[in-house]
Protein backbone atom coordinates (compact mmCIF):
# COMPACT_ATOMS: atom_id res chain seq x y z
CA UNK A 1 27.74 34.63 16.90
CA UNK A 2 27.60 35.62 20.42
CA UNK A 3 30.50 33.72 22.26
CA UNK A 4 30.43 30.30 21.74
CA UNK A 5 32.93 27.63 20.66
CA UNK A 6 33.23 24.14 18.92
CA UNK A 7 33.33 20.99 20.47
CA UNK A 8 35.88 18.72 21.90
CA UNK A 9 36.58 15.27 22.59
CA UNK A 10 37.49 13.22 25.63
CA UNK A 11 41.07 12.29 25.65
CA UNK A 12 40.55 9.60 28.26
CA UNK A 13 44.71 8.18 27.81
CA UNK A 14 45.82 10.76 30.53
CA UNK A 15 43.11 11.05 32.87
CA UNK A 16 45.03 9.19 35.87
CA UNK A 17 48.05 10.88 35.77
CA UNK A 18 46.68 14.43 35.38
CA UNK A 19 43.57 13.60 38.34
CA UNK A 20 46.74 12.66 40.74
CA UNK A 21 48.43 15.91 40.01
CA UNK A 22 45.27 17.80 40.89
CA UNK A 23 44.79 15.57 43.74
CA UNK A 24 48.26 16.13 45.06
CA UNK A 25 48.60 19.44 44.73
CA UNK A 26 51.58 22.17 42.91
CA UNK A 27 54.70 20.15 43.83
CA UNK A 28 58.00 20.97 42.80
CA UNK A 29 59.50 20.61 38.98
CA UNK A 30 60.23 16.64 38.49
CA UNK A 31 58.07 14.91 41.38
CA UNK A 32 55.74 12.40 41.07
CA UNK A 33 52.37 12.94 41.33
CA UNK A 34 51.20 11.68 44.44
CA UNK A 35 48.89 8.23 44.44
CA UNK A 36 45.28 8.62 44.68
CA UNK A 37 42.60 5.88 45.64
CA UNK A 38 40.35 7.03 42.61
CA UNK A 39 41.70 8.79 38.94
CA UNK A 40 39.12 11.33 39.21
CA UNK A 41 38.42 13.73 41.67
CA UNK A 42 34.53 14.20 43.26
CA UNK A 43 34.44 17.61 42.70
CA UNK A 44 36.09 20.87 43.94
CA UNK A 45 38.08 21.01 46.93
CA UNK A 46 36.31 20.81 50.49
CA UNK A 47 32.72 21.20 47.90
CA UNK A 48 29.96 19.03 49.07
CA UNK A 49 27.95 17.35 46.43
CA UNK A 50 24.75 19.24 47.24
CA UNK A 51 26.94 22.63 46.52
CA UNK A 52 28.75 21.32 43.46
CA UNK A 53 27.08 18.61 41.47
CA UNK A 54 28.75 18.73 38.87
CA UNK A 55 32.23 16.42 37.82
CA UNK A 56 35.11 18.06 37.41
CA UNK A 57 36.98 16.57 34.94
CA UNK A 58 40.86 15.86 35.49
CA UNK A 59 41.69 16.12 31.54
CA UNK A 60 40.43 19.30 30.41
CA UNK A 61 43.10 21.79 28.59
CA UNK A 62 43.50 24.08 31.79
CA UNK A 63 44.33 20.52 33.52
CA UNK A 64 46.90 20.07 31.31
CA UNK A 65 48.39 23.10 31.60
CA UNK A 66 48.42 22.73 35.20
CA UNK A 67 50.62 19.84 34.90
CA UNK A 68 53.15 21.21 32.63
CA UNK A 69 53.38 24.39 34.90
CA UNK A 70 53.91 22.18 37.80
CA UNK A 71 56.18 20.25 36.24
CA UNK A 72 58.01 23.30 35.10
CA UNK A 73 58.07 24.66 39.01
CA UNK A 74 56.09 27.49 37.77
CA UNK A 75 54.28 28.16 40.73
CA UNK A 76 52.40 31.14 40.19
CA UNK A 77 51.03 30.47 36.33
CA UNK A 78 50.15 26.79 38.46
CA UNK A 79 47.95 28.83 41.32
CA UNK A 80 46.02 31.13 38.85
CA UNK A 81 45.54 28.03 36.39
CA UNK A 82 44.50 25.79 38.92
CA UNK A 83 41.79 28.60 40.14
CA UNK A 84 40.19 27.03 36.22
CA UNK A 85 41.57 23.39 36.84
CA UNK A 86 39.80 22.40 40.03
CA UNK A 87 36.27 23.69 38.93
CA UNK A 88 33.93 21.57 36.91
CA UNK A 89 33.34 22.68 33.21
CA UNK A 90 31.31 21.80 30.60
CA UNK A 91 31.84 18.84 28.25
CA UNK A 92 31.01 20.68 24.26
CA UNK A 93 29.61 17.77 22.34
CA UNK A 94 29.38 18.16 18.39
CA UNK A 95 31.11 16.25 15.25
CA UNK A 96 30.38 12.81 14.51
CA UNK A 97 30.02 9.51 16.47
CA UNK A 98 29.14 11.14 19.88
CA UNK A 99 27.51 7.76 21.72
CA UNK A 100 31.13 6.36 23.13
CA UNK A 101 32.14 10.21 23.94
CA UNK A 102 29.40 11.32 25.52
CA UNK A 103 29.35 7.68 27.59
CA UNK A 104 32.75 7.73 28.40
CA UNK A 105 32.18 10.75 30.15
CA UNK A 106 29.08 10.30 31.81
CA UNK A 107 30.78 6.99 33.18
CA UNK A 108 33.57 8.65 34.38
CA UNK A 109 31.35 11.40 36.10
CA UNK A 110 29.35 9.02 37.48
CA UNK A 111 31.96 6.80 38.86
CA UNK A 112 32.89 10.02 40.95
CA UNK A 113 29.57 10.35 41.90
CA UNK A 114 28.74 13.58 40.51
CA UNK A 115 26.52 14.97 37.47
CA UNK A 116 28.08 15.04 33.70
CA UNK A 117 27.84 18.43 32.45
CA UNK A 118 27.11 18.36 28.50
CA UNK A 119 27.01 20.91 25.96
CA UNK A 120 25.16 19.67 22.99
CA UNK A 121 26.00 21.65 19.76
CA UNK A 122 25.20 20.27 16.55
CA UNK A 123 22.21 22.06 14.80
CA UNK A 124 22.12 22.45 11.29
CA UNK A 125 23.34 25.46 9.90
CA UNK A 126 25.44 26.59 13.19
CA UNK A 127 26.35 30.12 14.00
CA UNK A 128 25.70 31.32 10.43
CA UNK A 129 28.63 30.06 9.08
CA UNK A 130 30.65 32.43 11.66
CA UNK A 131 34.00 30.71 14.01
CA UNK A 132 32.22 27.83 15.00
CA UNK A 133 30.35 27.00 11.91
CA UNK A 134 29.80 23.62 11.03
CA UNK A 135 26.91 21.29 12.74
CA UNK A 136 24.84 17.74 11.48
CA UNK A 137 24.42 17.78 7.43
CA UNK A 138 20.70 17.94 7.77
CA UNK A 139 17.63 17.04 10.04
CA UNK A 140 17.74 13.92 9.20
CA UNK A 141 21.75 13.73 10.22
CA UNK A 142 20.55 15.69 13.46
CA UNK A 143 18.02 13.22 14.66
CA UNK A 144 20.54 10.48 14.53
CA UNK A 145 22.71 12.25 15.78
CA UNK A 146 20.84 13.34 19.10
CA UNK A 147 19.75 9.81 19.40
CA UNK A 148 23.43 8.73 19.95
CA UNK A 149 23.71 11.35 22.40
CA UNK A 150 20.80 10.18 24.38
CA UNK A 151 22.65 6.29 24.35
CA UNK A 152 25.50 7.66 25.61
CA UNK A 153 24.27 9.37 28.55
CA UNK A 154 21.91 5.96 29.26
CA UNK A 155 20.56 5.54 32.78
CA UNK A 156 23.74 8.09 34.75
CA UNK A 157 23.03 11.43 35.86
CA UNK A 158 23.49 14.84 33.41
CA UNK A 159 22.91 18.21 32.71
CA UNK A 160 22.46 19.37 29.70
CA UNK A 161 22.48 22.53 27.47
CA UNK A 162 20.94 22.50 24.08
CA UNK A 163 22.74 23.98 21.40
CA UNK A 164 23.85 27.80 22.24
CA UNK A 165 22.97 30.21 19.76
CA UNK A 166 20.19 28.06 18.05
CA UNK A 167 17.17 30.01 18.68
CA UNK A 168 19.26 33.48 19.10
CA UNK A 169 19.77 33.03 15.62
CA UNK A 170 16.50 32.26 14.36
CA UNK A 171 15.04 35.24 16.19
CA UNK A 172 18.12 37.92 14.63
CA UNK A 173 17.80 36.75 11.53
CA UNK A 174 21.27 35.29 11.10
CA UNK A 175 19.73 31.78 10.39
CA UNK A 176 18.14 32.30 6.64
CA UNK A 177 14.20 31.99 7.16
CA UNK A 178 13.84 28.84 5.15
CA UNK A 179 15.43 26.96 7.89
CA UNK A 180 13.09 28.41 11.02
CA UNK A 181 10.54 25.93 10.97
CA UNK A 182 13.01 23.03 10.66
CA UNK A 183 15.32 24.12 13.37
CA UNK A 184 12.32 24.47 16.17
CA UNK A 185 10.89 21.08 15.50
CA UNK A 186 14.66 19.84 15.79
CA UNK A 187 14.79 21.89 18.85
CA UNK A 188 11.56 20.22 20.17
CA UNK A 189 12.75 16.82 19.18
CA UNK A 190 15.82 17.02 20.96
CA UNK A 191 14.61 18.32 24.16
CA UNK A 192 11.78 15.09 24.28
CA UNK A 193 14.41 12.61 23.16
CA UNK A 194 16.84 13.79 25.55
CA UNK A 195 14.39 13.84 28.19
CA UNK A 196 13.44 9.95 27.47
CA UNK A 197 16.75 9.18 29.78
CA UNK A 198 15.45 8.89 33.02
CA UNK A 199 18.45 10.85 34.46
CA UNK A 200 18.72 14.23 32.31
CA UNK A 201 17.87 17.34 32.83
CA UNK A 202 17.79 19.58 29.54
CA UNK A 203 18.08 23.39 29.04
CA UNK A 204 17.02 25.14 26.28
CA UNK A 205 19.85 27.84 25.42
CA UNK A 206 17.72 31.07 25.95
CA UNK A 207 20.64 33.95 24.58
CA UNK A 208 21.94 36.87 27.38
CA UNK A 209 21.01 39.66 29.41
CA UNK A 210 22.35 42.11 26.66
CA UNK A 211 20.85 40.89 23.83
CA UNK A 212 17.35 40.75 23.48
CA UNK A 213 14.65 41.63 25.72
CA UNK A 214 12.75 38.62 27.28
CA UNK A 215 9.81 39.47 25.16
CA UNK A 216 11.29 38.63 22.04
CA UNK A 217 12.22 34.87 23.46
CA UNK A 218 9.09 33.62 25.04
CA UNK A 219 7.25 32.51 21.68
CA UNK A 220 10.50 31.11 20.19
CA UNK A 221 11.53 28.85 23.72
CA UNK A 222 7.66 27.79 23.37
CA UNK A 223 7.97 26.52 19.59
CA UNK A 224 11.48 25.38 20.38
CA UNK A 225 9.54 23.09 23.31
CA UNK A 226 10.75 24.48 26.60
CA UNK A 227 7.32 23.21 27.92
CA UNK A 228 9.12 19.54 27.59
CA UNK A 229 12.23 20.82 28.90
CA UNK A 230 13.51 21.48 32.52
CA UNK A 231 14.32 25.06 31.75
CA UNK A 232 16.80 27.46 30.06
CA UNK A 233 20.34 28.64 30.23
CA UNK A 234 21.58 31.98 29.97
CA UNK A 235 24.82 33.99 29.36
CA UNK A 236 26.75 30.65 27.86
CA UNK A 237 29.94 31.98 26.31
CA UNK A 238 29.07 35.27 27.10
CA UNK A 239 29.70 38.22 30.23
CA UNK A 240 26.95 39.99 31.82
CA UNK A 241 27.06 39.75 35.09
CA UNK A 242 25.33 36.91 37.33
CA UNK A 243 23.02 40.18 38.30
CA UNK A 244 21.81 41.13 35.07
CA UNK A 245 21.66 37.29 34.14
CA UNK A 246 18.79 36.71 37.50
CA UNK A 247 16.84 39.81 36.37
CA UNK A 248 16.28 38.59 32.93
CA UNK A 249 16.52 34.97 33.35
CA UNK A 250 13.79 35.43 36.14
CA UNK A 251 11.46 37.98 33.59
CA UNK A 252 11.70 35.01 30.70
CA UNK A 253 11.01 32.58 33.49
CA UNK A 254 8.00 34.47 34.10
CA UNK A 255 6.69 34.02 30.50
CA UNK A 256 7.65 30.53 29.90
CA UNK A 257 5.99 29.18 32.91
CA UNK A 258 8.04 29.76 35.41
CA UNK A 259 10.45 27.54 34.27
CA UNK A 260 13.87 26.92 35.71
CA UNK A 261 17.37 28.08 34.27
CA UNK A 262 20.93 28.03 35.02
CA UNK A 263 23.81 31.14 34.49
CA UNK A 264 26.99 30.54 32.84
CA UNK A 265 29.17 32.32 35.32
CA UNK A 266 32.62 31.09 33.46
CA UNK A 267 33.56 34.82 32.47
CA UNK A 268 31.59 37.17 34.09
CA UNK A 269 33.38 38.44 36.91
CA UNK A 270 34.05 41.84 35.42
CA UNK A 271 30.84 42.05 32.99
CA UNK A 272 30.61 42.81 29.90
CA UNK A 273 33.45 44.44 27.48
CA UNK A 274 31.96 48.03 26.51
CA UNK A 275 34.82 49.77 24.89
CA UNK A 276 35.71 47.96 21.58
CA UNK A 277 33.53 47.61 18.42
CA UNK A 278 30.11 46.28 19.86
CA UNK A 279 29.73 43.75 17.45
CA UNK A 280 32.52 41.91 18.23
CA UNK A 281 32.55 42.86 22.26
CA UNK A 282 31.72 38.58 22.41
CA UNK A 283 34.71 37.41 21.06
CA UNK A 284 38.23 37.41 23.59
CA UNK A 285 37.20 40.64 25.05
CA UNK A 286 40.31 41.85 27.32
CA UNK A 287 40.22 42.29 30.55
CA UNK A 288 37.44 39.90 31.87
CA UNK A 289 37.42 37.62 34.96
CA UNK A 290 36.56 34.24 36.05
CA UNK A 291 32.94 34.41 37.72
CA UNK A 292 31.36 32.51 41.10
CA UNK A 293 32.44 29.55 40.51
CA UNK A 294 29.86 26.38 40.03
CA UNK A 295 27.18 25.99 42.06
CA UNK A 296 23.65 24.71 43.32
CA UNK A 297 23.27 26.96 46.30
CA UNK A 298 22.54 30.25 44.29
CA UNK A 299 20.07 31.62 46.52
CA UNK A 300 16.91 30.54 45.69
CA UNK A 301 14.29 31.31 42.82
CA UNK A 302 14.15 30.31 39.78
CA UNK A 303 18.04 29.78 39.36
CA UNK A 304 18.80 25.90 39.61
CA UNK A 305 22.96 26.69 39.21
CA UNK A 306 25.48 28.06 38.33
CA UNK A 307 27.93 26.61 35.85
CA UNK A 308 30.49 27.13 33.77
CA UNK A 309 29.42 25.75 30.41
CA UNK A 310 32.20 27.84 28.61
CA UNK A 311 35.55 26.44 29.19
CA UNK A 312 37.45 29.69 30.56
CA UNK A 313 40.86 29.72 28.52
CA UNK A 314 39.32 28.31 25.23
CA UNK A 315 39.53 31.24 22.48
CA UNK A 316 36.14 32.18 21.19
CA UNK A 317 37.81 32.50 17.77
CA UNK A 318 40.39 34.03 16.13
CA UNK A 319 40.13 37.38 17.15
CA UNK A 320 42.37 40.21 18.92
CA UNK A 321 44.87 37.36 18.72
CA UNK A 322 43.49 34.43 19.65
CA UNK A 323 43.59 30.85 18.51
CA UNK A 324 40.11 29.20 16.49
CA UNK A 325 37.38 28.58 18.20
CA UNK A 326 37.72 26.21 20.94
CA UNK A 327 41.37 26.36 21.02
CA UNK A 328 43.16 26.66 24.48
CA UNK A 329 44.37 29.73 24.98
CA UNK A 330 46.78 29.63 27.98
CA UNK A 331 47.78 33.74 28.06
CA UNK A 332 44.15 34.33 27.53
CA UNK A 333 43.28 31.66 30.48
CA UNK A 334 46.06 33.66 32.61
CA UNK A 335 44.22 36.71 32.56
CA UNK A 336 40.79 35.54 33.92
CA UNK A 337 42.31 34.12 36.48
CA UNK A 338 44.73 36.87 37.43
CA UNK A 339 41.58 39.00 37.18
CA UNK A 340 39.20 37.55 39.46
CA UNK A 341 38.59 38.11 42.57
């Protein structure tokens, strides 16, 4: 396990009320939201589309807790809480039935004119049976279960990550061998069927600057069919700086044909954790800040974006106090905020 989380759903019932409250800004405890001319907001503040692509969505967790701050006339919790709210996140897609999910949200982000960042993360056998164990029954479950994905997203514009931790785990060892060979041709299946929707561009999750050297990856994103894909992401769920994260996205670019990738910047703003027990410096480490936040401008190279594909606030698992895997964690969400720059 190296950071990541389990999925969650669209709750689409509150999407108005809490897009109006972002829209209208931290008003006093007990006033109305003020009215907007669309439920969803385009993106982050004063953001043009070819800097942020990406949809921010107005019913995430830290949303949420935006409102009930507000409502509560907490202004400061509201300011370092809406540093999360206003920036677009990704959308963790796992568990069953995922075509009216994953179209629900790709409708809404399109509406707004802006790209539908998805997490896919389903694979069989997940994270070794660690926090966010779970994933499809078998391959057979899997390839259904991608195909649904694919409907959803139809014909509208998205970015997506394929399934964090997947090959990481095949190359540690934490994935029993008997499975290897099954989980790269579901790897390779899912990046082709994915890549059948004339609007998607896939990612192959390629593990973090302080975990394996780039030679151990190339053969595995190969066999996993990064050669079908539009590239690879780096750091999701995880710390190392955006730094570190160029340097050895850029020397696995190198190997894999100089294909793209994008940095998960959600939690990086201080690096990585050093000073607890390094096997578990992944999971809730204190002291960590919110990154750059999401971006296409990142310079040039081989970097397409940055994003935040982890949700900052939701707990990795439950450790050094925090909730399962996924959960919101609002003190936890607090900090990051409070700590970055």
């Amino acid at each position: 396990m190296y950071g990541s989380r389990g999925p969650r759903r669209v709750r689409a019932g509150t999407l108005v009320a809490v897009a109006a409250l972002l829209a209208a800004g931290c008003g006093g405890p007990g006033e109305p939201p003020a009215p907007t001319a669309s439920p969803v907001p385009s993106g982050p503040p004063h953001q043009p589309k070819s800097a942020g692509p990406f949809w921010v969505d107005p019913d995430t967790s830290a949303a949420r807790q935006l409102a009930a701050y507000t409502r509560s006339g907490d202004g400061p919790n509201a300011a370092l809480i809406r540093k999360i709210a206003e920036q677009p996140t990704g959308e963790w897609i796992g568990g069953d039935h995922p075509e009216p999910i994953v179209r629900g949200y790709t409708e809404a982000a399109a509406k707004a004119d802006r790209t539908a960042l998805l997490v896919v993360y389903n694979i069989p056998h997940r994270d070794c049976g660690q926090f966010s164990r779970g994933g499809a029954a078998d391959a057979a479950a899997y390839r259904a279960w991608v195909d649904q994905v694919a409907r959803g997203i139809g014909v509208r514009p998205a970015v997506v990550v394929l399934e964090p931790d997947a090959i990481l785990h095949l190359v540690d060892g934490c994935t029993p061998q008997a499975f290897h060979e099954e989980r790269y041709a579901l790897l390779k299946e899912a990046v082709q069927r994915l890549k059948r929707q004339p609007s998607v561009k896939v990612y192959v999750d390629a593990g973090n600057a302080g975990w394996q050297s780039p030679d151990a990856l190339d053969d595995p994103l190969r066999r996993a069919g990064i050669e079908s894909a539009d590239g690879f992401a780096v750091n999701v769920s995880n710390f190392q700086t955006t730094r570190a994260s160029r340097e050895f996205g850029t020397r696995l670019s190198r190997k894999v044909g100089g294909k793209h990738f994008v940095i998960d910047t959600s939690r990086n703003g201080n690096g990585p954790y050093t000073q607890g027990d390094p096997a578990e410096n992944w999971c809730n480490p204190p002291g960590r800040a919110l990154g750059e936040p999401p971006t296409a401008n990142t310079g040039g190279g081989p970097v397409d974006a940055y994003v935040w594909a982890k949700r900052p606030g939701e707990s990795d698992g439950p450790c050094k106090g925090g909730p399962q895997a996924g959960q919101w964690w609002p003190e936890y969400a607090l900090a990051l905020a409070a700590n970055s720059r």
